[in-house]
PDB file of N, CA and C in Angstrom:
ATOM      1  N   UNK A   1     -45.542  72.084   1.796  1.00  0.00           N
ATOM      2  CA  UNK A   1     -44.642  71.944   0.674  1.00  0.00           C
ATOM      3  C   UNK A   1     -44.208  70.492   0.503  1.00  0.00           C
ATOM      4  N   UNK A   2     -43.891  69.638   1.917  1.00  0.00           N
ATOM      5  CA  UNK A   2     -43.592  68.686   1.497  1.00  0.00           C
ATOM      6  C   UNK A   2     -44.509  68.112   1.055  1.00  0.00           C
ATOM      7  N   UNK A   3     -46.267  68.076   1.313  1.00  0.00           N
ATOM      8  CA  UNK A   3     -47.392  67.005   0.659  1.00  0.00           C
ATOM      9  C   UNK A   3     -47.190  67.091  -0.537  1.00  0.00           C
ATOM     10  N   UNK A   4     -46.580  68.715  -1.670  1.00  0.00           N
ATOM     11  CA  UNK A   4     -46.945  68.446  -3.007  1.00  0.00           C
ATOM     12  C   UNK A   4     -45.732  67.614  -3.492  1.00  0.00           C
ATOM     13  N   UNK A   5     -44.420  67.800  -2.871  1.00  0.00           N
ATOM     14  CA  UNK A   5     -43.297  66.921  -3.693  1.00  0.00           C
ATOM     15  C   UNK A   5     -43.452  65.721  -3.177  1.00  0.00           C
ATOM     16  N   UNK A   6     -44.340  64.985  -2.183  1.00  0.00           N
ATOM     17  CA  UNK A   6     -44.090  63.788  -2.305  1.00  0.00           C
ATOM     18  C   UNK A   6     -45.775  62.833  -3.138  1.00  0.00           C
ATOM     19  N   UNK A   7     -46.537  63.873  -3.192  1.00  0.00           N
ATOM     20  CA  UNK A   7     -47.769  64.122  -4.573  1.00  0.00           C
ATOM     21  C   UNK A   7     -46.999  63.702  -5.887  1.00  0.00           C
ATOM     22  N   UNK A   8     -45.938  64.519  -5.938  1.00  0.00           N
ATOM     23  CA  UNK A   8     -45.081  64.829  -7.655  1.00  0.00           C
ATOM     24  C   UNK A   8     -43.981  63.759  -7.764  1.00  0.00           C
ATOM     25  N   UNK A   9     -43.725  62.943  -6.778  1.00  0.00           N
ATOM     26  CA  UNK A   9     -43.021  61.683  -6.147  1.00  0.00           C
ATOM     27  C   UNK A   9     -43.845  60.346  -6.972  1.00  0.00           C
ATOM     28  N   UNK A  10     -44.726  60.373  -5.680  1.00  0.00           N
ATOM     29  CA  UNK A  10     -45.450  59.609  -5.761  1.00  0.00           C
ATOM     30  C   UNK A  10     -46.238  59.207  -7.268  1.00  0.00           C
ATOM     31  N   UNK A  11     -46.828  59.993  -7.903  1.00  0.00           N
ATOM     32  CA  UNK A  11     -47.530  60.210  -8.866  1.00  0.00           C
ATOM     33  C   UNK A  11     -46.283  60.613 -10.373  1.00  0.00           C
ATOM     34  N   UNK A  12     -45.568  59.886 -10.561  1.00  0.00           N
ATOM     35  CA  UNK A  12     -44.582  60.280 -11.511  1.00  0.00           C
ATOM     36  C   UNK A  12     -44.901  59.969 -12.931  1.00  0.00           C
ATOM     37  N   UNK A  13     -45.778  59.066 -13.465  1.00  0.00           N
ATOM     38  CA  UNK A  13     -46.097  59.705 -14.573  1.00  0.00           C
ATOM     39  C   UNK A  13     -46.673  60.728 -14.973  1.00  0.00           C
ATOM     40  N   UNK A  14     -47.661  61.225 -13.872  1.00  0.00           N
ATOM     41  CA  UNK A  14     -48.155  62.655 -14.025  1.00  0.00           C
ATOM     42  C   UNK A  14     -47.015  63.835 -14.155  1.00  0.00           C
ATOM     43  N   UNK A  15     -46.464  63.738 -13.344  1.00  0.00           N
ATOM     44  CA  UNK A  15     -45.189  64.684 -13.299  1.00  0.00           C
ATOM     45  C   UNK A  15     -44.512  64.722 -14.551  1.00  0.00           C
ATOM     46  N   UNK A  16     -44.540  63.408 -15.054  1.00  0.00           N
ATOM     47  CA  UNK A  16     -43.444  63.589 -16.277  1.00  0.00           C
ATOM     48  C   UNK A  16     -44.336  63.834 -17.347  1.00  0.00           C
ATOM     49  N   UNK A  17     -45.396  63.741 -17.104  1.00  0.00           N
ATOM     50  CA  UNK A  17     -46.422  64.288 -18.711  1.00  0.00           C
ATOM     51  C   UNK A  17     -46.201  65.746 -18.547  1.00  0.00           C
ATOM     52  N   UNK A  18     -46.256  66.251 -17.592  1.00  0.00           N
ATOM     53  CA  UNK A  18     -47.026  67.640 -17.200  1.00  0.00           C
ATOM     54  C   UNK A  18     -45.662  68.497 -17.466  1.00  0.00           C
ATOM     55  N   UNK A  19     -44.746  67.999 -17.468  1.00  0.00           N
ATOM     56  CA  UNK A  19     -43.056  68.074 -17.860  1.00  0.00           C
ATOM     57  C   UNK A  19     -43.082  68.231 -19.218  1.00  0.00           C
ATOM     58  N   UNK A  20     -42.993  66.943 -20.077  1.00  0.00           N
ATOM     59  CA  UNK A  20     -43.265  67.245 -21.437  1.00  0.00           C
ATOM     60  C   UNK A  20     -44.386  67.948 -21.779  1.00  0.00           C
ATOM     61  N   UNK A  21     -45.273  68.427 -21.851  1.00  0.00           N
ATOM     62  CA  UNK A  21     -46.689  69.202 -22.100  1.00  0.00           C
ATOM     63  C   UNK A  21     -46.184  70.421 -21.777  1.00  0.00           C
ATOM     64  N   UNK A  22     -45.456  71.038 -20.762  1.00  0.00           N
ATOM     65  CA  UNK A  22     -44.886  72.248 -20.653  1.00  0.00           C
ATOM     66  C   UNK A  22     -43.812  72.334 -21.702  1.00  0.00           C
ATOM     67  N   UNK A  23     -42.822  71.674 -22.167  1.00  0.00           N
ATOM     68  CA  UNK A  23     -41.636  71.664 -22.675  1.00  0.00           C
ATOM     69  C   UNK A  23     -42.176  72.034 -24.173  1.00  0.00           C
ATOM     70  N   UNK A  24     -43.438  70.907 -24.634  1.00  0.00           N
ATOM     71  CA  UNK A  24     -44.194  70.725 -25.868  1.00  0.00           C
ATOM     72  C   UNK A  24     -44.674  72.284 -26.197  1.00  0.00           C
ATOM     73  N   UNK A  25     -45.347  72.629 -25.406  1.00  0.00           N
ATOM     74  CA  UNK A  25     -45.873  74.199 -25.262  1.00  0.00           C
ATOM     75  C   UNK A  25     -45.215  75.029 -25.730  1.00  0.00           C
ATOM     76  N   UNK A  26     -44.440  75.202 -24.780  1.00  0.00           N
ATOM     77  CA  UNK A  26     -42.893  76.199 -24.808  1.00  0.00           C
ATOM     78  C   UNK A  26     -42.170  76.293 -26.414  1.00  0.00           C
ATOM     79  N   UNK A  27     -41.939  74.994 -26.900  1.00  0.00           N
ATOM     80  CA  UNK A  27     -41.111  75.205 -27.853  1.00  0.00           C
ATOM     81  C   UNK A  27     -42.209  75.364 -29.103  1.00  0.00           C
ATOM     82  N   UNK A  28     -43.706  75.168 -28.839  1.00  0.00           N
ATOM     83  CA  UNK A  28     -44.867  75.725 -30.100  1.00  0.00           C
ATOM     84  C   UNK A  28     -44.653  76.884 -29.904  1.00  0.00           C
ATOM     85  N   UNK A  29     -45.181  78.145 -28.832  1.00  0.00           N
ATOM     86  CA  UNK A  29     -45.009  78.895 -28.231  1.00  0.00           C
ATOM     87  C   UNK A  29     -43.893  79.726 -29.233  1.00  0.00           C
ATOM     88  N   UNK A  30     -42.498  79.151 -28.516  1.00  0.00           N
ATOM     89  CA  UNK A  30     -41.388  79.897 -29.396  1.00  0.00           C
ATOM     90  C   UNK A  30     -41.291  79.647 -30.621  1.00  0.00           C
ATOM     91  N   UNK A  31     -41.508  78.822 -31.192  1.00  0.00           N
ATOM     92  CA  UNK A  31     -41.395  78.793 -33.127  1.00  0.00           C
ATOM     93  C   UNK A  31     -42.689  79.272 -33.261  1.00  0.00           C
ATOM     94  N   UNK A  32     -43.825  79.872 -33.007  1.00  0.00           N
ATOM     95  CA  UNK A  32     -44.717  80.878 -33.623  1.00  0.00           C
ATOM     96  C   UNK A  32     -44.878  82.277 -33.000  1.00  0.00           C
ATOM     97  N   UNK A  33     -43.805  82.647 -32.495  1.00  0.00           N
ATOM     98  CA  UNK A  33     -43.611  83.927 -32.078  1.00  0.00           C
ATOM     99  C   UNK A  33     -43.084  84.674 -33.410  1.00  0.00           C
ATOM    100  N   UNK A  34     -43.622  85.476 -33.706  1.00  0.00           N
ATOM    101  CA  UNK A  34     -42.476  86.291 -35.094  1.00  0.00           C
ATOM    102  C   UNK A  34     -41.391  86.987 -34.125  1.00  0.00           C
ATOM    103  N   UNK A  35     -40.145  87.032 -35.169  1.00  0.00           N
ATOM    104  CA  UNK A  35     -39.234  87.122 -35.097  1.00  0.00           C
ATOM    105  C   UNK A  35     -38.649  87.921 -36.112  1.00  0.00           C
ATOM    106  N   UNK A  36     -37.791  89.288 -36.029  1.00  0.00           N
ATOM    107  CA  UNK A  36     -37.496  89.633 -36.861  1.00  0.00           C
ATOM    108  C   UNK A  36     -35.375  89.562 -36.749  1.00  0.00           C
ATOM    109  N   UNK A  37     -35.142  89.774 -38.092  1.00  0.00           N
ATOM    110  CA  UNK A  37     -33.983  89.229 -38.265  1.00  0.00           C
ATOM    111  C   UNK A  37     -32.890  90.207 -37.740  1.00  0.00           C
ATOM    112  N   UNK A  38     -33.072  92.160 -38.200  1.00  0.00           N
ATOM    113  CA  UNK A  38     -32.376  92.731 -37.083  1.00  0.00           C
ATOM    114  C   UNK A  38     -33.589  93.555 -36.882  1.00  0.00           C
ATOM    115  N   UNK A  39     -33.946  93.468 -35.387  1.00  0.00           N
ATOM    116  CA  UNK A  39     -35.011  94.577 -35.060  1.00  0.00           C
ATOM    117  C   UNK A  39     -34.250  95.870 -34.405  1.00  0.00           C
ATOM    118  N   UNK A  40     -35.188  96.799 -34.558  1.00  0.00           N
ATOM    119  CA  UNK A  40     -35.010  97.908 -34.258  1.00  0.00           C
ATOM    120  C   UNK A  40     -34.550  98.476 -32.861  1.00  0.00           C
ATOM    121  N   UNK A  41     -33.932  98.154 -32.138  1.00  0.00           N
ATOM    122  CA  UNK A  41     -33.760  98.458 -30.662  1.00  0.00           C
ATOM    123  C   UNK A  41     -33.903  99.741 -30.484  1.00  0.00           C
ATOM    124  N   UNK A  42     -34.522 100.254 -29.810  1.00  0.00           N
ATOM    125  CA  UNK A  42     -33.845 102.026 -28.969  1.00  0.00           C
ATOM    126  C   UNK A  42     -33.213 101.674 -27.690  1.00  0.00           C
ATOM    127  N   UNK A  43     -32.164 102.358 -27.816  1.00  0.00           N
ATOM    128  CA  UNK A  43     -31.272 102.261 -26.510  1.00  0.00           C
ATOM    129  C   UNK A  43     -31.607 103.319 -25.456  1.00  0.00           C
ATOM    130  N   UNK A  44     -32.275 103.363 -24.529  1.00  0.00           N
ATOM    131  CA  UNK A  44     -32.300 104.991 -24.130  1.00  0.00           C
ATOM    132  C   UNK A  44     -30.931 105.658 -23.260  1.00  0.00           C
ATOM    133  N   UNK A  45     -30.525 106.501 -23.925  1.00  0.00           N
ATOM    134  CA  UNK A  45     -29.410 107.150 -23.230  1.00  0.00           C
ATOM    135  C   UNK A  45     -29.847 108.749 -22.555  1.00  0.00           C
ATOM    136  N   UNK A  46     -28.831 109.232 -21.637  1.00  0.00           N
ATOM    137  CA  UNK A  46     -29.116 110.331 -20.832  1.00  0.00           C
ATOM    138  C   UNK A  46     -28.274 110.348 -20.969  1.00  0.00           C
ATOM    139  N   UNK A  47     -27.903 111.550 -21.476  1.00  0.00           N
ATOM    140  CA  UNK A  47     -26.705 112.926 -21.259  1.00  0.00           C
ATOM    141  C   UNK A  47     -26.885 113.622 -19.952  1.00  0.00           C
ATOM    142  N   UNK A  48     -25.974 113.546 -19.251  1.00  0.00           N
ATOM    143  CA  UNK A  48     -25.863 114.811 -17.832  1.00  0.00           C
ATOM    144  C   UNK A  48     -24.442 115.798 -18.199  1.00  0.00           C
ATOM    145  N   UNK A  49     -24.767 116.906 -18.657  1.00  0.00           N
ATOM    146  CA  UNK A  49     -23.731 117.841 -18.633  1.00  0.00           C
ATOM    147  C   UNK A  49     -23.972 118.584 -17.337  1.00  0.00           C
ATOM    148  N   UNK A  50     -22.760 119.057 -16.910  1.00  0.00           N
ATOM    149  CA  UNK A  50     -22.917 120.002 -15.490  1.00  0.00           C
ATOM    150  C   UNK A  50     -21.766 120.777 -15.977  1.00  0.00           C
ATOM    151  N   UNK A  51     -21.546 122.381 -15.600  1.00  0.00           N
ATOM    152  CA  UNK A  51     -20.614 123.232 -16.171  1.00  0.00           C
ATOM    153  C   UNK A  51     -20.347 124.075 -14.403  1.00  0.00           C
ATOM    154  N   UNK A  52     -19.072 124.229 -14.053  1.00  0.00           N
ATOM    155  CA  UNK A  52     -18.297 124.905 -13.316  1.00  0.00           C
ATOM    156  C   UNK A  52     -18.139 125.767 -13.501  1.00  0.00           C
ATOM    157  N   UNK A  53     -17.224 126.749 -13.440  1.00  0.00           N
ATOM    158  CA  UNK A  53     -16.222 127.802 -13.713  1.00  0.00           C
ATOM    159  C   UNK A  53     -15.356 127.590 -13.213  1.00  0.00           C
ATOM    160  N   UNK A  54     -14.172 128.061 -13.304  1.00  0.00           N
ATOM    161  CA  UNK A  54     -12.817 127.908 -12.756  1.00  0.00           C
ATOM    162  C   UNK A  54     -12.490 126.059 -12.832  1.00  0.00           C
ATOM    163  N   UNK A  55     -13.309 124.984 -13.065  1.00  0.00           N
ATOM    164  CA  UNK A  55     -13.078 123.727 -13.289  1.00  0.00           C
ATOM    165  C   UNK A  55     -12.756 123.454 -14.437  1.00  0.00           C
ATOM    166  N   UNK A  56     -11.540 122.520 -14.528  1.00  0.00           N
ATOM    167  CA  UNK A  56     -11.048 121.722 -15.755  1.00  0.00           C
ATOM    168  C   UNK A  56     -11.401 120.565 -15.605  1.00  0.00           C
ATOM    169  N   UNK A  57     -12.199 119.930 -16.718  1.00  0.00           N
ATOM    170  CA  UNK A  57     -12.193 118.226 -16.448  1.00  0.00           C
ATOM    171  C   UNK A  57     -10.821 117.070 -16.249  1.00  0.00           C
TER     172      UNK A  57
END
């Protein structure tokens, strides 16, 4: 572990391209994802009823 951080040290313009080029990506990436304005969620819910006798809630 330490050979690659002192690789990513050593070698720092690489690091910092490979930095922006990820960042560059990322934010193409997210502005051509569609997107809708309200989407449809399903929430999933579970009901558990259980019934006694002689019990009051």
């Amino acid at each position: 572990m330490t050979g690659f951080i002192n690789y990513a040290i050593s070698h720092a313009r690489l690091t910092l391209a490979t930095l922006a080029f990820l960042l560059l990506a990322g934010l193409v990436a997210y502005q051509t994802i569609p997107k809708e304005a309200e989407p449809d969620v399903k929430v999933p819910i579970i009901y558990v009823q259980l019934t006694q006798r002689g019990i009051s809630p």
